[in-house]
PDB file of N, CA and C in Angstrom:
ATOM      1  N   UNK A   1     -19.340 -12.299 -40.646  1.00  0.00           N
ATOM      2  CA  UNK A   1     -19.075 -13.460 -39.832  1.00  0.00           C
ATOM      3  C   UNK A   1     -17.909 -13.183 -38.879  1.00  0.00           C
ATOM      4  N   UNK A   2     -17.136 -12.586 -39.367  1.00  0.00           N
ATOM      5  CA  UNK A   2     -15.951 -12.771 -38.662  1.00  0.00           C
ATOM      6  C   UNK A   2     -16.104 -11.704 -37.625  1.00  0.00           C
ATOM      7  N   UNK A   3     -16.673 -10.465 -37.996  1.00  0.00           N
ATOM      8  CA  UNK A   3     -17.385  -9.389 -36.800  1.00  0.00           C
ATOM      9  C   UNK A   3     -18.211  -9.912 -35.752  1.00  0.00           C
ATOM     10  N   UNK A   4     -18.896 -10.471 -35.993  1.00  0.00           N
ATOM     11  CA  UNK A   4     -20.152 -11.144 -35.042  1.00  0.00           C
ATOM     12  C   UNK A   4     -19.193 -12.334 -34.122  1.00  0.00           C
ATOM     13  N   UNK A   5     -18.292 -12.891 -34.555  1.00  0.00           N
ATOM     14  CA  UNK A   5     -17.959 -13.836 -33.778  1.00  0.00           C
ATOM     15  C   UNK A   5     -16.680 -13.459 -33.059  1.00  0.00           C
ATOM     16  N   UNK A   6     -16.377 -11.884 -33.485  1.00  0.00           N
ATOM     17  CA  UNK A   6     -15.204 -11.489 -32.760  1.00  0.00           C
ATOM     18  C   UNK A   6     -15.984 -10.729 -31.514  1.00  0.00           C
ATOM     19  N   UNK A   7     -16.695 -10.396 -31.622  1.00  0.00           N
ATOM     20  CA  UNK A   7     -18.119  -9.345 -30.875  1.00  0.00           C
ATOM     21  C   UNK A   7     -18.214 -10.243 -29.417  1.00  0.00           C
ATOM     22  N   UNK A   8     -19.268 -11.427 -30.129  1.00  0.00           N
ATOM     23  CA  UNK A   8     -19.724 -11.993 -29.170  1.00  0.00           C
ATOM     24  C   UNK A   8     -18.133 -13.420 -28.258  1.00  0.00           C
ATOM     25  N   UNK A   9     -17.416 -13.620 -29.165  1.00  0.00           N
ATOM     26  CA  UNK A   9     -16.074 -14.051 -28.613  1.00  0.00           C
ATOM     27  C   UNK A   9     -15.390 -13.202 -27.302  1.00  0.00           C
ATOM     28  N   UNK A  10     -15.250 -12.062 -28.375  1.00  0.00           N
ATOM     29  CA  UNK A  10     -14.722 -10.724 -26.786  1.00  0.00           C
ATOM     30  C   UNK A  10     -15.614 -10.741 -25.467  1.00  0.00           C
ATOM     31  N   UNK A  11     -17.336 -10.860 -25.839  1.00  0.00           N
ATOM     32  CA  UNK A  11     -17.622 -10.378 -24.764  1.00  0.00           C
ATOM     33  C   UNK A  11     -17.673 -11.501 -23.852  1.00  0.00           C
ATOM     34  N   UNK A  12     -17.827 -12.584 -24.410  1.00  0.00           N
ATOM     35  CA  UNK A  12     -17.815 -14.589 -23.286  1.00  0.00           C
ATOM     36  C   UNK A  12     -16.498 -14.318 -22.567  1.00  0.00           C
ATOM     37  N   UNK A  13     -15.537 -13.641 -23.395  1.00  0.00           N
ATOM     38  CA  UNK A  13     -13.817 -13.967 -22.534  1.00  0.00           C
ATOM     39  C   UNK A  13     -14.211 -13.182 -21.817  1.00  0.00           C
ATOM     40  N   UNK A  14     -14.535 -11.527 -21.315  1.00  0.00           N
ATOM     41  CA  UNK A  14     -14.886 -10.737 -20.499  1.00  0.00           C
ATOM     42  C   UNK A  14     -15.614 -11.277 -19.337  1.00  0.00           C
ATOM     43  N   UNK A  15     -16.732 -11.751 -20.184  1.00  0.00           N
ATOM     44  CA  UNK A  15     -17.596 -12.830 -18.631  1.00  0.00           C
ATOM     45  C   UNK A  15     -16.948 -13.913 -18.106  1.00  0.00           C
ATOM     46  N   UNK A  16     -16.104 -14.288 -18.716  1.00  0.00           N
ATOM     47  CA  UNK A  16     -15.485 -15.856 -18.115  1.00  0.00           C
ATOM     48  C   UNK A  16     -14.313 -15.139 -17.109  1.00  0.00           C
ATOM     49  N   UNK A  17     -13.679 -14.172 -17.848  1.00  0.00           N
ATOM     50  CA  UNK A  17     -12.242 -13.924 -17.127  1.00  0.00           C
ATOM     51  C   UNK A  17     -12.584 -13.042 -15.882  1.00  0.00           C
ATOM     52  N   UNK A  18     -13.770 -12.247 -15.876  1.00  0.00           N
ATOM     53  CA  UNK A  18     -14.514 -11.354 -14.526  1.00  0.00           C
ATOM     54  C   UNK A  18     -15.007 -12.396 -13.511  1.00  0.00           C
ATOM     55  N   UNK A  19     -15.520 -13.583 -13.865  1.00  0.00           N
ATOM     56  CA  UNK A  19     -16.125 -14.486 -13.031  1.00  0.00           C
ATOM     57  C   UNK A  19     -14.780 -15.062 -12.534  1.00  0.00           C
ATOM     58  N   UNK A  20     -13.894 -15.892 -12.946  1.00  0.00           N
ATOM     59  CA  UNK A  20     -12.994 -16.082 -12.675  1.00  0.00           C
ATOM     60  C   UNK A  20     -12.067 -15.806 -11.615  1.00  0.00           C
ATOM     61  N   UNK A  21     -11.537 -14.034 -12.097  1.00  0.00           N
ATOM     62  CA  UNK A  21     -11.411 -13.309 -10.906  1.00  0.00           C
ATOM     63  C   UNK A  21     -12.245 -13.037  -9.246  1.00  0.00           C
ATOM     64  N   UNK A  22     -13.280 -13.077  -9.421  1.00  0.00           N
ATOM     65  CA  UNK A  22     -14.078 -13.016  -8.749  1.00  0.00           C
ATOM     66  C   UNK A  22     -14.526 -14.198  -8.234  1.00  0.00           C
ATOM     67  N   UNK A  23     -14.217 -14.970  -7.958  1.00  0.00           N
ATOM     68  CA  UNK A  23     -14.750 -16.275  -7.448  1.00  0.00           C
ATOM     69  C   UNK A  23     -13.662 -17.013  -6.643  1.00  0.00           C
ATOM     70  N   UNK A  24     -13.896 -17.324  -5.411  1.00  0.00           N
ATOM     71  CA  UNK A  24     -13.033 -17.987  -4.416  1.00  0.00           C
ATOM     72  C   UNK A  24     -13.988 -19.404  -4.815  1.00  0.00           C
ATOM     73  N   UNK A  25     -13.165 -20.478  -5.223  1.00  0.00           N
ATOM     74  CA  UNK A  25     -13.761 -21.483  -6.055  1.00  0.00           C
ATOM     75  C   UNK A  25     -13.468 -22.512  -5.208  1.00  0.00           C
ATOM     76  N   UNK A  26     -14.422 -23.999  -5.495  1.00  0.00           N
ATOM     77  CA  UNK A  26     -13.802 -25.267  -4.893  1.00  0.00           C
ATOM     78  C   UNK A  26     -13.517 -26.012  -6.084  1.00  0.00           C
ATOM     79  N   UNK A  27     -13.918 -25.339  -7.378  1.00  0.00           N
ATOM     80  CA  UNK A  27     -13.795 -26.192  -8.448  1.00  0.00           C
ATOM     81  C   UNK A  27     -12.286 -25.914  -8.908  1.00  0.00           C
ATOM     82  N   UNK A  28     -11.118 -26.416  -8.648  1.00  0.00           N
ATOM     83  CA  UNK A  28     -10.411 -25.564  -9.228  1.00  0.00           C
ATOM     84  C   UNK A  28     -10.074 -26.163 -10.769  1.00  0.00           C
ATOM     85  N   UNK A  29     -10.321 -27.366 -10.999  1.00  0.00           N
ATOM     86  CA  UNK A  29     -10.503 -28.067 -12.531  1.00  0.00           C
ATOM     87  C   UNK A  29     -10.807 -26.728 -13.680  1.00  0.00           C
ATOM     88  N   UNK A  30     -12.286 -26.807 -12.745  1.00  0.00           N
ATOM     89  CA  UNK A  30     -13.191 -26.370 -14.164  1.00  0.00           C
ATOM     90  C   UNK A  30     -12.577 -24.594 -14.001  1.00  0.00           C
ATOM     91  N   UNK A  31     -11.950 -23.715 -12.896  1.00  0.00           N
ATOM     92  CA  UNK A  31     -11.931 -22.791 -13.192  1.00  0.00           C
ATOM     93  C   UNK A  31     -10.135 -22.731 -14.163  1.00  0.00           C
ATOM     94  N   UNK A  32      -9.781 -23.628 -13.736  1.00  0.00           N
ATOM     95  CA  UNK A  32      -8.503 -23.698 -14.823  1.00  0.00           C
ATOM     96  C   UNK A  32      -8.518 -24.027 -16.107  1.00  0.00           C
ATOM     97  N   UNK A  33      -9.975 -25.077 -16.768  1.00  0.00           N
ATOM     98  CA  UNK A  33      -9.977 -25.132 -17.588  1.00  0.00           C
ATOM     99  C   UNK A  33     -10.876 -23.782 -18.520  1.00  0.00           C
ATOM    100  N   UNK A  34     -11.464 -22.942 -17.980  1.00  0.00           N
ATOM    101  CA  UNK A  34     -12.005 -21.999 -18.071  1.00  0.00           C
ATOM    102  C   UNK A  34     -11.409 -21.065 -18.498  1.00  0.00           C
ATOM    103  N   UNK A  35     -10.217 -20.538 -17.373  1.00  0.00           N
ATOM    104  CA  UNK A  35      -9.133 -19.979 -17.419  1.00  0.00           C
ATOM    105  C   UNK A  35      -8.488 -20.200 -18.749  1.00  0.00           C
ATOM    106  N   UNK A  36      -8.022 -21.311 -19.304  1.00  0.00           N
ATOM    107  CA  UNK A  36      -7.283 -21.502 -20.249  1.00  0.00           C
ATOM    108  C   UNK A  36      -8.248 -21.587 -21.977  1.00  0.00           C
ATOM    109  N   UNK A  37      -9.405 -21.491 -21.737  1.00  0.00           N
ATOM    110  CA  UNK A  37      -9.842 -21.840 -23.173  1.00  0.00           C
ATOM    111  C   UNK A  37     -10.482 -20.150 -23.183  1.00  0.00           C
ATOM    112  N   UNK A  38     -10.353 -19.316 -22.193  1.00  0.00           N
ATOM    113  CA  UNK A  38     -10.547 -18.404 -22.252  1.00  0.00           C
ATOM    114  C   UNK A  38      -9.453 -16.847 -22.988  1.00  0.00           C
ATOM    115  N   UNK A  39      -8.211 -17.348 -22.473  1.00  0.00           N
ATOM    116  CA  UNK A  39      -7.272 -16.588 -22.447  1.00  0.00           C
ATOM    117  C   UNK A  39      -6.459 -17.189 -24.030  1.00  0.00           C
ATOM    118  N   UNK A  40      -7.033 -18.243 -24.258  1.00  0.00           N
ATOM    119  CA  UNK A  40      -6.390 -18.906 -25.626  1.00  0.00           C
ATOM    120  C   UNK A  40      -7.487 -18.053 -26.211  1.00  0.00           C
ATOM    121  N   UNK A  41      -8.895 -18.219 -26.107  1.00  0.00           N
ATOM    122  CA  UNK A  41      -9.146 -17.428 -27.016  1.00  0.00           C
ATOM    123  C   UNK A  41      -9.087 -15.538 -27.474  1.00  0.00           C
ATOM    124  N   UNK A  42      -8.910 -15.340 -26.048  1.00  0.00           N
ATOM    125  CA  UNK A  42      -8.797 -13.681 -26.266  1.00  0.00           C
ATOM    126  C   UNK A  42      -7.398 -13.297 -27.278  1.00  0.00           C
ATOM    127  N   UNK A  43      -6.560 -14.253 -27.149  1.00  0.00           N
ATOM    128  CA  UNK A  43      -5.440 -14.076 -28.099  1.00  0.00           C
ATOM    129  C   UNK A  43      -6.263 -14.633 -29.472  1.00  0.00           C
ATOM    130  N   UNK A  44      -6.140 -15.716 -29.688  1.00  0.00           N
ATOM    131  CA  UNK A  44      -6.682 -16.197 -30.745  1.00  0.00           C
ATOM    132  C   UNK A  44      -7.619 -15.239 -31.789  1.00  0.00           C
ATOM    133  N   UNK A  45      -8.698 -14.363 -30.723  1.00  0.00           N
ATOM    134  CA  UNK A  45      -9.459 -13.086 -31.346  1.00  0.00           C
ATOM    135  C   UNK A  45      -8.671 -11.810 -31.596  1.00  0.00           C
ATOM    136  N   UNK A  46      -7.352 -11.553 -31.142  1.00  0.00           N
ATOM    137  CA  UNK A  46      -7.138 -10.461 -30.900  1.00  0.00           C
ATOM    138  C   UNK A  46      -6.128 -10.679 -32.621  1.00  0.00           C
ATOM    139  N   UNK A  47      -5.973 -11.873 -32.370  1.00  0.00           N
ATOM    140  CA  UNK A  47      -5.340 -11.815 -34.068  1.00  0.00           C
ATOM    141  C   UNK A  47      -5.884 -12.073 -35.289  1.00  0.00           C
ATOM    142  N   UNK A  48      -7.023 -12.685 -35.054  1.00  0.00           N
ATOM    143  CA  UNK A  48      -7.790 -13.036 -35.927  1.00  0.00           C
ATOM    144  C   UNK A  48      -8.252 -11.539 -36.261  1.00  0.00           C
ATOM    145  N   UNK A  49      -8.864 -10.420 -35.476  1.00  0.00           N
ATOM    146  CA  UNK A  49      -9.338  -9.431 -35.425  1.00  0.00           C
ATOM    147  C   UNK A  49      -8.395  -8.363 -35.963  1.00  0.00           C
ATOM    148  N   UNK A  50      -7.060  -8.826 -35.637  1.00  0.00           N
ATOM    149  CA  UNK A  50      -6.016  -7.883 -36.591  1.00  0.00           C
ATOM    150  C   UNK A  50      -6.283  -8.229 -37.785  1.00  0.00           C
ATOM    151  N   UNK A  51      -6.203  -9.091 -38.098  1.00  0.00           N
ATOM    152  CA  UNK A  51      -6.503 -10.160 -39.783  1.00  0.00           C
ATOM    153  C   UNK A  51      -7.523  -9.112 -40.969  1.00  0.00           C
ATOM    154  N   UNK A  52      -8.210  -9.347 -39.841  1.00  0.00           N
ATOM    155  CA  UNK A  52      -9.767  -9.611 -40.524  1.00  0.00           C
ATOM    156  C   UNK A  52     -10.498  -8.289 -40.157  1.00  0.00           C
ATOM    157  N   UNK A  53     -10.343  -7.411 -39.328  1.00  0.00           N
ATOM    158  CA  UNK A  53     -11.039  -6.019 -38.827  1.00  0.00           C
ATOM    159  C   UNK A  53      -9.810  -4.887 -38.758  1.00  0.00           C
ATOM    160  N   UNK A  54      -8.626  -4.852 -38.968  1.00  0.00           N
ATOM    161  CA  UNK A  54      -7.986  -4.224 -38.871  1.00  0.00           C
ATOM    162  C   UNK A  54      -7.247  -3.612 -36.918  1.00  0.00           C
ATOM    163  N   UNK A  55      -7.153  -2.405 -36.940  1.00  0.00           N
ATOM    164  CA  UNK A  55      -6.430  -2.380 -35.747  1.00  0.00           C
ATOM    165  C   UNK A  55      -6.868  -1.834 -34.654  1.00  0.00           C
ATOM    166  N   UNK A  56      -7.829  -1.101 -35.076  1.00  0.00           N
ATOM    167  CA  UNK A  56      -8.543   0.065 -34.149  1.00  0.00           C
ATOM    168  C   UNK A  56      -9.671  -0.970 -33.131  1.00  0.00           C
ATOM    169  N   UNK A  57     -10.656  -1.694 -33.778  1.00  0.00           N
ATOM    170  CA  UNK A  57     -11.365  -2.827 -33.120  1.00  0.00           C
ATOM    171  C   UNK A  57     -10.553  -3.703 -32.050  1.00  0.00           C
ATOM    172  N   UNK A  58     -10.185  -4.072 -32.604  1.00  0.00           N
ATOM    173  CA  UNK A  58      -9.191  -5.047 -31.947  1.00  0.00           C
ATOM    174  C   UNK A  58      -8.906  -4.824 -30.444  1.00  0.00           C
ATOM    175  N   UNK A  59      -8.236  -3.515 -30.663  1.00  0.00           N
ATOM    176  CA  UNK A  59      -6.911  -2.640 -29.666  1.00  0.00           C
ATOM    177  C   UNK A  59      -8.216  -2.233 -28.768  1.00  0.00           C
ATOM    178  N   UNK A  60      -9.334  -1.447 -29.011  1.00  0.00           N
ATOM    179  CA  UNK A  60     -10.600  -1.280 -28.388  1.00  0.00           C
ATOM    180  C   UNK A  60     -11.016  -2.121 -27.370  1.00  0.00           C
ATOM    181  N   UNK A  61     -11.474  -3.737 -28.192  1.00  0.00           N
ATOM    182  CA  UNK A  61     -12.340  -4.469 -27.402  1.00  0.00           C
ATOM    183  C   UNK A  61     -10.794  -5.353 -26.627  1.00  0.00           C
ATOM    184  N   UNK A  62     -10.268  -5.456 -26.376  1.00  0.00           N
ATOM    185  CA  UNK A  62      -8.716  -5.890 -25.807  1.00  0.00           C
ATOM    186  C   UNK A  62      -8.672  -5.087 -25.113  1.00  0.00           C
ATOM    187  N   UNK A  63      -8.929  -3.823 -24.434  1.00  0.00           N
ATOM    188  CA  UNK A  63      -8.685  -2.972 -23.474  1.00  0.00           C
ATOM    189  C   UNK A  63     -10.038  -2.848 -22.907  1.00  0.00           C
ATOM    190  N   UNK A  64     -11.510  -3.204 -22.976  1.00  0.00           N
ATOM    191  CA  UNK A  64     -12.327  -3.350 -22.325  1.00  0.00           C
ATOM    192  C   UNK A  64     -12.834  -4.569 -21.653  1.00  0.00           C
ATOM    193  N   UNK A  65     -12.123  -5.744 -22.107  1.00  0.00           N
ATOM    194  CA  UNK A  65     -12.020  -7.073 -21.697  1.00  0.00           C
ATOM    195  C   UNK A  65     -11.342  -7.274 -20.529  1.00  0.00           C
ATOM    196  N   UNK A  66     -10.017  -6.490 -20.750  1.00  0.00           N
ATOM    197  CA  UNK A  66      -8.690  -6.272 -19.929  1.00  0.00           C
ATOM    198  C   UNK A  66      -9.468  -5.407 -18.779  1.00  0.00           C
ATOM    199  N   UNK A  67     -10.214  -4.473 -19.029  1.00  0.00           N
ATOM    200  CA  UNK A  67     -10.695  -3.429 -18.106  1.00  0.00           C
ATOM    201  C   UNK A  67     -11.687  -3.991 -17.173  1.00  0.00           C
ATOM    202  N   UNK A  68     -12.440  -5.129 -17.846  1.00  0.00           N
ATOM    203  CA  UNK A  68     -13.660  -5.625 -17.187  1.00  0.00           C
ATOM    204  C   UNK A  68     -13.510  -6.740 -16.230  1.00  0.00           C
ATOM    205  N   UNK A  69     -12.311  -6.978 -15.916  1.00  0.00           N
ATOM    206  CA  UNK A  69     -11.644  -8.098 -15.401  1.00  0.00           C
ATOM    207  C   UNK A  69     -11.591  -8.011 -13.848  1.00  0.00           C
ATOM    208  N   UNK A  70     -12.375  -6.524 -13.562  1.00  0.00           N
ATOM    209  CA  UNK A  70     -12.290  -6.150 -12.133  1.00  0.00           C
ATOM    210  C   UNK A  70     -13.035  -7.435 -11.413  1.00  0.00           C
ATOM    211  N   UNK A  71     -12.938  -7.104 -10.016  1.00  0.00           N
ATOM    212  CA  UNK A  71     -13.420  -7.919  -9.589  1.00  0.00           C
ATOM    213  C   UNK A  71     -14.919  -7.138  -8.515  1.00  0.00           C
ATOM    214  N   UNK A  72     -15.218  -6.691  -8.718  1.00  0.00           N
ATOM    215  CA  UNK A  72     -16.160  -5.896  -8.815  1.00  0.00           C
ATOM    216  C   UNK A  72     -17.372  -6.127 -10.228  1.00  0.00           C
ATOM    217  N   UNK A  73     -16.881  -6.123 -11.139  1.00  0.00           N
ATOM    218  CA  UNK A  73     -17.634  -6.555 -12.345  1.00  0.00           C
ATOM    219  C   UNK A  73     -18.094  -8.341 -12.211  1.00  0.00           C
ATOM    220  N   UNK A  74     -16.819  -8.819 -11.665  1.00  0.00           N
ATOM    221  CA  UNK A  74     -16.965 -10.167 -11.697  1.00  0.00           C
ATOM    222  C   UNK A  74     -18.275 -10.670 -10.503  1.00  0.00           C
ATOM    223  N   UNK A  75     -18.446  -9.793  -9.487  1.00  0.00           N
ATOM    224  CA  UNK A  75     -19.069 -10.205  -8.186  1.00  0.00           C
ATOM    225  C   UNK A  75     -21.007  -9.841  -8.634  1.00  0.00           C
ATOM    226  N   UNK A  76     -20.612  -8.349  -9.831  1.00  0.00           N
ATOM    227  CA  UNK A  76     -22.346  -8.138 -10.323  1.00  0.00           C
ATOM    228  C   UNK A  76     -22.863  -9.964 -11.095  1.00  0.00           C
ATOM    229  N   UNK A  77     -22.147 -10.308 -11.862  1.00  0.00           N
ATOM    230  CA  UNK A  77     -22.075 -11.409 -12.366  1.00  0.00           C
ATOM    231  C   UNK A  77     -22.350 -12.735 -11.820  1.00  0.00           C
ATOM    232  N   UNK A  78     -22.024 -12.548 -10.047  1.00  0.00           N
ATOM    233  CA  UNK A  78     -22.167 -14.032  -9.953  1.00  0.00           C
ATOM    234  C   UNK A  78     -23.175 -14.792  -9.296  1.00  0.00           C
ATOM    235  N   UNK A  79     -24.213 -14.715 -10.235  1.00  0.00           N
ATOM    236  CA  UNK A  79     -25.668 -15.971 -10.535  1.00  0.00           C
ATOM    237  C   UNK A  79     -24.686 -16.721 -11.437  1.00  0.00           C
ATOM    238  N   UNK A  80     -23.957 -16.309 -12.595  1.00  0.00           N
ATOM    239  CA  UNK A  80     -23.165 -17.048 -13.837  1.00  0.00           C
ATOM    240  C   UNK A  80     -22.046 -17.659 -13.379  1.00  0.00           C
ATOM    241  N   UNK A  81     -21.389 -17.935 -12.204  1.00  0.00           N
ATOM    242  CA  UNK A  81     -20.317 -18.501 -11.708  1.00  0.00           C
ATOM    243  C   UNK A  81     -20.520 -19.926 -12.089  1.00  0.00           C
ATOM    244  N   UNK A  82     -21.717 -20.966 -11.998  1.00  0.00           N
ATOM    245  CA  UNK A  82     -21.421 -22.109 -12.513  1.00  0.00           C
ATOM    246  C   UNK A  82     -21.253 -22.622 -14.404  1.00  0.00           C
ATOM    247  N   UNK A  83     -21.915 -21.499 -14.450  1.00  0.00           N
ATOM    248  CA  UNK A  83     -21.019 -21.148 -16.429  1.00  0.00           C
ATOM    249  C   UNK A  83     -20.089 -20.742 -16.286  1.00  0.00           C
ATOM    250  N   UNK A  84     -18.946 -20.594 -16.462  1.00  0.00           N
ATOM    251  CA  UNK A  84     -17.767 -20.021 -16.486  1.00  0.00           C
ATOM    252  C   UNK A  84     -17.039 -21.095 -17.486  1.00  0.00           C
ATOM    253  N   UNK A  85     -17.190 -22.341 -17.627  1.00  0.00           N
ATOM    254  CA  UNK A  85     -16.856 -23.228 -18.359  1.00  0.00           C
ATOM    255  C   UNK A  85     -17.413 -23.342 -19.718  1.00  0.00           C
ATOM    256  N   UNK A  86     -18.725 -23.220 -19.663  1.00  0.00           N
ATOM    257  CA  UNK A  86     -19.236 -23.433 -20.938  1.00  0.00           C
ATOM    258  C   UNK A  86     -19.187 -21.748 -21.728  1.00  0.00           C
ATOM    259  N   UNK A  87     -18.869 -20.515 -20.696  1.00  0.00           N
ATOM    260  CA  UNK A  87     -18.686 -20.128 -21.309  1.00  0.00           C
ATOM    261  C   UNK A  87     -17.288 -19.418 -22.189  1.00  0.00           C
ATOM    262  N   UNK A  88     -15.890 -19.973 -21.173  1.00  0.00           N
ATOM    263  CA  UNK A  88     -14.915 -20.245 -22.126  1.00  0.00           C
ATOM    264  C   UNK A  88     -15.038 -20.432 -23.011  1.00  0.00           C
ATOM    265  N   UNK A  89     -15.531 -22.021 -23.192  1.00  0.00           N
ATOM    266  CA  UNK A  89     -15.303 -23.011 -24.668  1.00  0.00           C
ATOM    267  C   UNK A  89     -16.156 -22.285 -25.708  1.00  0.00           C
ATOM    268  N   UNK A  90     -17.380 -21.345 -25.229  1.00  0.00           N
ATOM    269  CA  UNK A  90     -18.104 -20.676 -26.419  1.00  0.00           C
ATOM    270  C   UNK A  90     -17.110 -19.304 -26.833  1.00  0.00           C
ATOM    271  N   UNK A  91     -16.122 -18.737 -26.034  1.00  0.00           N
ATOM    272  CA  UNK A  91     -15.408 -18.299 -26.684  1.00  0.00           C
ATOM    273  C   UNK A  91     -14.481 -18.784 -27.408  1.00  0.00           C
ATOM    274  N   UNK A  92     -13.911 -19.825 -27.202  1.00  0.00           N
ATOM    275  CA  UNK A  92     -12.680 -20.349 -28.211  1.00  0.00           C
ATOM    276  C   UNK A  92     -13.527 -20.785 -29.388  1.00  0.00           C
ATOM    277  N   UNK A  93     -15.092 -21.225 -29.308  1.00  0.00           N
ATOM    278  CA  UNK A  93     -15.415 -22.013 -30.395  1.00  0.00           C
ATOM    279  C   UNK A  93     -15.624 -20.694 -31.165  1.00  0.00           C
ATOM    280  N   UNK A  94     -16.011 -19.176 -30.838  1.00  0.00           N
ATOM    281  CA  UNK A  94     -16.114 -18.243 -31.642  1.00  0.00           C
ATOM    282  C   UNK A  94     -14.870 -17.709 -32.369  1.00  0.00           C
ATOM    283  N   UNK A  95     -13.571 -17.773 -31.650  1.00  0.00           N
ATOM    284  CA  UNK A  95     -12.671 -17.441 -31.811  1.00  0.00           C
ATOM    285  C   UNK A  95     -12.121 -18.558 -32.936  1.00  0.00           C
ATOM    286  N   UNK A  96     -12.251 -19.769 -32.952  1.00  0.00           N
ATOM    287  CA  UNK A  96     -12.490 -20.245 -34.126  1.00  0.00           C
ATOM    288  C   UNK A  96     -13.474 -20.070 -35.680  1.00  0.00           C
ATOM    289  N   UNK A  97     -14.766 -19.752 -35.120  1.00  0.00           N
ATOM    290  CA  UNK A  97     -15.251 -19.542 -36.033  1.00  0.00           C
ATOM    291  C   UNK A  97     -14.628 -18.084 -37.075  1.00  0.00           C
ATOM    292  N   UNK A  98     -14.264 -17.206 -36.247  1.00  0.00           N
ATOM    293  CA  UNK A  98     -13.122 -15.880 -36.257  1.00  0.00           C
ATOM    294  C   UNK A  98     -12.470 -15.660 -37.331  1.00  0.00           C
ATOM    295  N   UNK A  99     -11.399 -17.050 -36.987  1.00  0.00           N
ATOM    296  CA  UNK A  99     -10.515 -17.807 -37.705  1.00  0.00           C
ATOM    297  C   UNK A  99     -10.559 -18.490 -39.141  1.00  0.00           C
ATOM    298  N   UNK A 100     -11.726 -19.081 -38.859  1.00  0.00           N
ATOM    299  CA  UNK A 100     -12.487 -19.710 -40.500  1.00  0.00           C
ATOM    300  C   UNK A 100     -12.815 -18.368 -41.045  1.00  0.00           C
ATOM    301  N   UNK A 101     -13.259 -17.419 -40.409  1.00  0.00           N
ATOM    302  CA  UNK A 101     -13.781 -16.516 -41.774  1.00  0.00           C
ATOM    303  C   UNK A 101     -12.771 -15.700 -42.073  1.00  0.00           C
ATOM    304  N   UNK A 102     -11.460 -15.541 -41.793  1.00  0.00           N
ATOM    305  CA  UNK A 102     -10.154 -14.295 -41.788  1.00  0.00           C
ATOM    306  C   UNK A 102      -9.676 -15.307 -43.364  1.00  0.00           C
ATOM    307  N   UNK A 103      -9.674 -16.908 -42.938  1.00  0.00           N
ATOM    308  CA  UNK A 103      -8.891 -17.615 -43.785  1.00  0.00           C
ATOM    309  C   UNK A 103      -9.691 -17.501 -44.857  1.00  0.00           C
ATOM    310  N   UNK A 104     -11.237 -17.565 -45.008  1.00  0.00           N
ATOM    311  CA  UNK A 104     -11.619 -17.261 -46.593  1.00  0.00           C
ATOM    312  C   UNK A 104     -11.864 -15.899 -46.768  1.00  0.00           C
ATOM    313  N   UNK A 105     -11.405 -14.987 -45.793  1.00  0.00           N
ATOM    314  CA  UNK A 105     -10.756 -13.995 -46.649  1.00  0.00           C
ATOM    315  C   UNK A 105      -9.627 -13.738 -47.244  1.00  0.00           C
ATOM    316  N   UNK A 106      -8.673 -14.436 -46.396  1.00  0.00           N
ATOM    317  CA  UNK A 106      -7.654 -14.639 -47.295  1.00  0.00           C
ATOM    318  C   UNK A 106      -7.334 -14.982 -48.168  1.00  0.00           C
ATOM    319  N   UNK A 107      -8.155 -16.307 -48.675  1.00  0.00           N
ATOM    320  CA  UNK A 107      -8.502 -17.014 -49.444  1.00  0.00           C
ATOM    321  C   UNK A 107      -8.576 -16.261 -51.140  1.00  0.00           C
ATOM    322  N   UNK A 108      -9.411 -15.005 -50.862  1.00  0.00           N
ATOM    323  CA  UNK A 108     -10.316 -14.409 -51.458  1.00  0.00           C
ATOM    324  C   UNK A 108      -8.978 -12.767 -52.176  1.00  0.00           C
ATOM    325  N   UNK A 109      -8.054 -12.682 -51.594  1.00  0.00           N
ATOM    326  CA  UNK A 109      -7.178 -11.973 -51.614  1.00  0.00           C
ATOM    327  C   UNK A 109      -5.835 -12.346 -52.848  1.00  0.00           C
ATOM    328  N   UNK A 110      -5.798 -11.633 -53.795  1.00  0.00           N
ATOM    329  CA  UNK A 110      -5.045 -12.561 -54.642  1.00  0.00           C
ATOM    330  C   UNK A 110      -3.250 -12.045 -54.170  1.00  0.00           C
ATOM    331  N   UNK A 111      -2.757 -12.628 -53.991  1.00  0.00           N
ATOM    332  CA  UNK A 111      -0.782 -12.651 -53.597  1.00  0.00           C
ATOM    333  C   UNK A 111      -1.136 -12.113 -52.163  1.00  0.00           C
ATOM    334  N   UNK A 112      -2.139 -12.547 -51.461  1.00  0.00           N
ATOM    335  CA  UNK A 112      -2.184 -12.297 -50.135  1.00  0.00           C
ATOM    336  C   UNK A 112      -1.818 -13.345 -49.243  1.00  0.00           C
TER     337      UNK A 112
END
């Protein structure tokens, strides 16, 4: 659980934060709120993913997210410019789900 939702978490922030870049916008609402449920979650995964996957993953998909942020990547992408919102919030909601599964591992950890 917590792999799959760090997976597909990393790769929504990648598409949200490339579109982002890449987009001379009139929305500027929705690209700020985008912006922000995006970048909450790439942190949010990047610790959860320390937690719960150790260090090597993590440090990996955090430097190809970071990498994909061109704006060049963002411009192959944009048919998806009016998702950029929904697909923030599907990263924070993964980056939560992330979160629920690190804690019942912790859970599961005795003097942990």
């Amino acid at each position: 659980m917590i792999l799959a939702a760090f997976i597909i978490g990393m790769a929504l922030c990648g598409v949200t934060l490339a579109l982002i870049r890449a987009e001379d916008t009139f929305d500027k609402f929705g690209s700020a709120a985008a912006m922000f449920s995006a970048w909450c979650a790439f942190g949010m995964l990047l610790m959860a993913g320390v937690y719960g996957l150790g260090l090597v993953l993590p440090a990996i998909a955090g430097g190809i997210v970071l990498a994909l942020r061109t704006q060049k990547f963002g411009q192959r992408l944009g048919a998806l410019a009016s998702y950029k919102l929904p697909f923030g919030v599907a990263a924070l909601v993964c980056s939560v789900l992330a979160w629920i599964g690190v804690l019942n591992l912790m859970e599961d950890i005795p003097y942990g």
